[in-house]
C-alpha atoms as a PDB file:
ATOM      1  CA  UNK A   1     169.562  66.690 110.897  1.00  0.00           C
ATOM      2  CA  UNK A   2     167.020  68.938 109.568  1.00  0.00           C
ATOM      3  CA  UNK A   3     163.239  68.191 111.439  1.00  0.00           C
ATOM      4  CA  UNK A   4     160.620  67.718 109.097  1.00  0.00           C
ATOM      5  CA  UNK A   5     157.392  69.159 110.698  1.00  0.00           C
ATOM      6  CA  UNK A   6     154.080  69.926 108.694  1.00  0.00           C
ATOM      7  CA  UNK A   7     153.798  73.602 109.036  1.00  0.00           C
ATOM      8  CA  UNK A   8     150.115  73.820 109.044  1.00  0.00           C
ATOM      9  CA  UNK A   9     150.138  71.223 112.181  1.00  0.00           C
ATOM     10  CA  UNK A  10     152.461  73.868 114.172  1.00  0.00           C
ATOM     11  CA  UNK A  11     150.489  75.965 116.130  1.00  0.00           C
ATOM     12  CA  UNK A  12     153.107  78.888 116.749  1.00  0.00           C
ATOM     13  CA  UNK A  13     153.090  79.143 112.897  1.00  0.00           C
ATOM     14  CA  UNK A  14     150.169  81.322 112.011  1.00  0.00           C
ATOM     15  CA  UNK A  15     149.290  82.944 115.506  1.00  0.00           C
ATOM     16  CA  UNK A  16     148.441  86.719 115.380  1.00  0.00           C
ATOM     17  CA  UNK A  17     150.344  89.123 117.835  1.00  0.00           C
ATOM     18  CA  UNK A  18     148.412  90.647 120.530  1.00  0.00           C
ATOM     19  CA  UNK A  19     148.487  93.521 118.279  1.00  0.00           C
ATOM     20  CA  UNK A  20     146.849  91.947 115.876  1.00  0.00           C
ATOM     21  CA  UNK A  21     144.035  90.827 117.600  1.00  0.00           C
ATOM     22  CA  UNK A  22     143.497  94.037 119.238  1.00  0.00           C
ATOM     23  CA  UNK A  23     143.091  95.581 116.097  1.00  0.00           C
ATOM     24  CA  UNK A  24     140.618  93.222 114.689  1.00  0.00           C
ATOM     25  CA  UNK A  25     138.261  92.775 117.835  1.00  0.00           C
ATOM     26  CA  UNK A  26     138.549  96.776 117.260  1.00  0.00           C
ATOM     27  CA  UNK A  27     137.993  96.607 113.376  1.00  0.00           C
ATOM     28  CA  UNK A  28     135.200  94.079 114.408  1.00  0.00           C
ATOM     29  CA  UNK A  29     133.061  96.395 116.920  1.00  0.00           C
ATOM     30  CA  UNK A  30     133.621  98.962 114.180  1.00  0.00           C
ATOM     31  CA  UNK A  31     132.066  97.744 111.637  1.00  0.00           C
ATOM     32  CA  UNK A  32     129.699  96.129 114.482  1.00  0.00           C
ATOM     33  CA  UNK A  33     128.418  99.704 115.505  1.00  0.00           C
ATOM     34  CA  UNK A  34     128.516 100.953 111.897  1.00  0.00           C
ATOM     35  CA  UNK A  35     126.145  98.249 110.842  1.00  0.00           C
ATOM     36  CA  UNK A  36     123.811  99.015 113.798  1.00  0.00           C
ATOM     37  CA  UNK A  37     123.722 102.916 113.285  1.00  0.00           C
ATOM     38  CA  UNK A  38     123.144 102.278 109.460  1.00  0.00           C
ATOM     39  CA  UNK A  39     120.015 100.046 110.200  1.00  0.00           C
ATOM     40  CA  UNK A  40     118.770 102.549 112.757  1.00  0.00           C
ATOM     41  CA  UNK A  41     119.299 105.470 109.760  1.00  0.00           C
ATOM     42  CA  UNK A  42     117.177 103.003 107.592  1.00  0.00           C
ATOM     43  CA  UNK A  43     114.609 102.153 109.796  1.00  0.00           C
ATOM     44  CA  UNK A  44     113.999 105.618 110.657  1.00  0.00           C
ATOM     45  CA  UNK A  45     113.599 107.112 107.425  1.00  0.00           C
ATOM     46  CA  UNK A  46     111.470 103.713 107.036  1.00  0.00           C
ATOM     47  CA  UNK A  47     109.624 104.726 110.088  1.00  0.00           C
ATOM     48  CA  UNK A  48     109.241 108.505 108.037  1.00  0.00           C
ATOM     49  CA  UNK A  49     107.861 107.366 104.981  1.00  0.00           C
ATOM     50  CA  UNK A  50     104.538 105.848 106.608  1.00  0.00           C
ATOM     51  CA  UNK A  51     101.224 107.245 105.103  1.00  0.00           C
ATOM     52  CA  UNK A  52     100.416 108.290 108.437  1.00  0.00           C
ATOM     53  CA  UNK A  53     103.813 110.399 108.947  1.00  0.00           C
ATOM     54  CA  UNK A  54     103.214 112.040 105.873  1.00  0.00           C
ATOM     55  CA  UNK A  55     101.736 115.654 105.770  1.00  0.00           C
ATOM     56  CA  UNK A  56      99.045 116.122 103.391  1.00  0.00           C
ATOM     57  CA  UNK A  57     101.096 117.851 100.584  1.00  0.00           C
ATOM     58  CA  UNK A  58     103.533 115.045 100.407  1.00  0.00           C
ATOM     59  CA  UNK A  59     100.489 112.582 100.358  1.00  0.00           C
ATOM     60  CA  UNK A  60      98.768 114.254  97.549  1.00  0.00           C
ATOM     61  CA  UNK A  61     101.925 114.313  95.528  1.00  0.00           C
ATOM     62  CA  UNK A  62     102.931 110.894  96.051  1.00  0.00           C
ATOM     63  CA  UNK A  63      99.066 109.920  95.198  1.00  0.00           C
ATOM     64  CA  UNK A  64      99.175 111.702  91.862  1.00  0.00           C
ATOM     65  CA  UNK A  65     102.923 110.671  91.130  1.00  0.00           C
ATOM     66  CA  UNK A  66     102.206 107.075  91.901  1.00  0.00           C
ATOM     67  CA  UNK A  67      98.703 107.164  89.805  1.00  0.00           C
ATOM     68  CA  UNK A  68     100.423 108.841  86.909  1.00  0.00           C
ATOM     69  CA  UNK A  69     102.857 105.901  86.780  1.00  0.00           C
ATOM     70  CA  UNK A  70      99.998 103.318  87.008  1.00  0.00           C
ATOM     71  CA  UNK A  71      98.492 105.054  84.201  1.00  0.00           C
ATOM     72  CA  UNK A  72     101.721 104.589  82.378  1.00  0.00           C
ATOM     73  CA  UNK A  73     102.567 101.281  82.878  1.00  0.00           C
ATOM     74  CA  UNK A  74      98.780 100.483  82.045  1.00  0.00           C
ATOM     75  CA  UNK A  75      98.987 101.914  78.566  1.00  0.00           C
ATOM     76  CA  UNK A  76     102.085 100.502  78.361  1.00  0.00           C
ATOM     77  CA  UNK A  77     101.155  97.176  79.584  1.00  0.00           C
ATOM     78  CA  UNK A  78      98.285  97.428  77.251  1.00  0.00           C
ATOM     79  CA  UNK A  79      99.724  98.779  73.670  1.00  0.00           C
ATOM     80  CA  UNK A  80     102.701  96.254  74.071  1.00  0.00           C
ATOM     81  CA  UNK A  81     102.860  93.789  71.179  1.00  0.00           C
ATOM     82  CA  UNK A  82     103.686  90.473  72.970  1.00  0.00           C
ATOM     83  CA  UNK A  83     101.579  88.845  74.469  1.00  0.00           C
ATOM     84  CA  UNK A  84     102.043  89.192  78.023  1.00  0.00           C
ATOM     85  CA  UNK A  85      98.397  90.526  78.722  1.00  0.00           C
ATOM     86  CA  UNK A  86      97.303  88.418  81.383  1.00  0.00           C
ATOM     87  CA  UNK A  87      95.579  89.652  84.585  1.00  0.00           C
ATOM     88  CA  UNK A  88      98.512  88.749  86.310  1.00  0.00           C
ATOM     89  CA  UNK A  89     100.916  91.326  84.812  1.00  0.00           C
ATOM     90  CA  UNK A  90      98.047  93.761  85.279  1.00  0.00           C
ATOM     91  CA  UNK A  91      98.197  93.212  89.889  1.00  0.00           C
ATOM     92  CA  UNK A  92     101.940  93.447  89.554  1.00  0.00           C
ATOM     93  CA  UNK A  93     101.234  96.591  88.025  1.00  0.00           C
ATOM     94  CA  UNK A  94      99.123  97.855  90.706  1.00  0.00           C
ATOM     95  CA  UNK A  95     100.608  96.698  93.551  1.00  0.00           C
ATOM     96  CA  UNK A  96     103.942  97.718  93.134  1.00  0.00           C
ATOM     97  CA  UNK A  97     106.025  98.995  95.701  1.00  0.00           C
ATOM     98  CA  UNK A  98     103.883 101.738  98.061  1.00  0.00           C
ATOM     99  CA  UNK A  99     101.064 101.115  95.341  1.00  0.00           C
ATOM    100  CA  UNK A 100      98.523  99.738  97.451  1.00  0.00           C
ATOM    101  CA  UNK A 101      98.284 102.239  99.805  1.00  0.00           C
ATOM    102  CA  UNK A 102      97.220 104.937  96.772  1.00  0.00           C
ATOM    103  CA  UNK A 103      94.842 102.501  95.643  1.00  0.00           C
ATOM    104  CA  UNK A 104      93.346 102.521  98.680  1.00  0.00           C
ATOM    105  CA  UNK A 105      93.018 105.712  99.072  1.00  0.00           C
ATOM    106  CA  UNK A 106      91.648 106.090  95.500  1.00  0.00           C
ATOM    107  CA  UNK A 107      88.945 103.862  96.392  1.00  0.00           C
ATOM    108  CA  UNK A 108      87.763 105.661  99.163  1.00  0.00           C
ATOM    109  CA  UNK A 109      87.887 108.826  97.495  1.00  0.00           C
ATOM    110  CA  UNK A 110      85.714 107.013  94.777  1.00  0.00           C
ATOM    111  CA  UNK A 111      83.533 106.318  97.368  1.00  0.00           C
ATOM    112  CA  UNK A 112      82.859 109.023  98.778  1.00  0.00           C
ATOM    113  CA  UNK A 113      82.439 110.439  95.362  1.00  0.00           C
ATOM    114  CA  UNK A 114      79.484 108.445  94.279  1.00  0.00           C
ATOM    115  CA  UNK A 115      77.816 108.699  98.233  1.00  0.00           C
ATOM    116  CA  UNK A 116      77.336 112.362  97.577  1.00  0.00           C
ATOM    117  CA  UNK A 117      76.380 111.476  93.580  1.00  0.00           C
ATOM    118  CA  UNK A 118      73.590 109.067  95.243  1.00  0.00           C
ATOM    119  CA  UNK A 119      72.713 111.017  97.842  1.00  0.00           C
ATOM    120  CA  UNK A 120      71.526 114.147  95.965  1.00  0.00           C
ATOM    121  CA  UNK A 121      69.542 112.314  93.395  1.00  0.00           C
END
């Protein structure tokens, strides 16, 4: 007589070889250590890209590269025909990405300008 069993129920049906498990706990710390040398890559050219890591020729020519692309998404932003042209879509502009940090920096350079415009008057 044949013995019905439900397959799914036996548990020496679907068991993985010692083999097999070996390779995945391998496969696993793998892609484990992969993962955590990929985040430390990211977090360290993360850790590069801070204003303060910067020399001063990369800062000046992310300033004017960022400021150039405000100015272009400002005129862009502006001369559009819909009408989008709330001040809304104007701060998204400006504080895009690494944006703030050049604005800051504008600012204070602004500043600074119109001390010394004040002070020799």
């Amino acid at each position: 007589m044949v013995e019905k069993r439900n397959i799914l129920e036996s548990s020496d049906t679907y068991t993985l070889s010692d083999f097999q498990k070996l390779q995945l706990a391998q496969s696993y710390k793998k892609l484990y250590s992969n993962t955590i040398l990929e985040n430390k890559k990211i977090e360290e050219a993360q850790y590069n890209k801070r204003v303060y890591n910067l020399s001063l020729k990369t800062l000046f020519e992310n300033f004017f590269t960022v400021w150039t692309q405000i100015v272009n998404e400002m005129t862009t932003l502006v001369y559009d025909n819909n009408n989008n042209k709330n001040i809304n879509n104007y701060l998204i502009v400006l504080t895009k990405d690494d944006r703030v940090i050049y604005l800051g920096l504008m600012f204070i350079l602004l500043s600074l300008i119109s001390y010394f415009i004040f002070l020799t008057k």
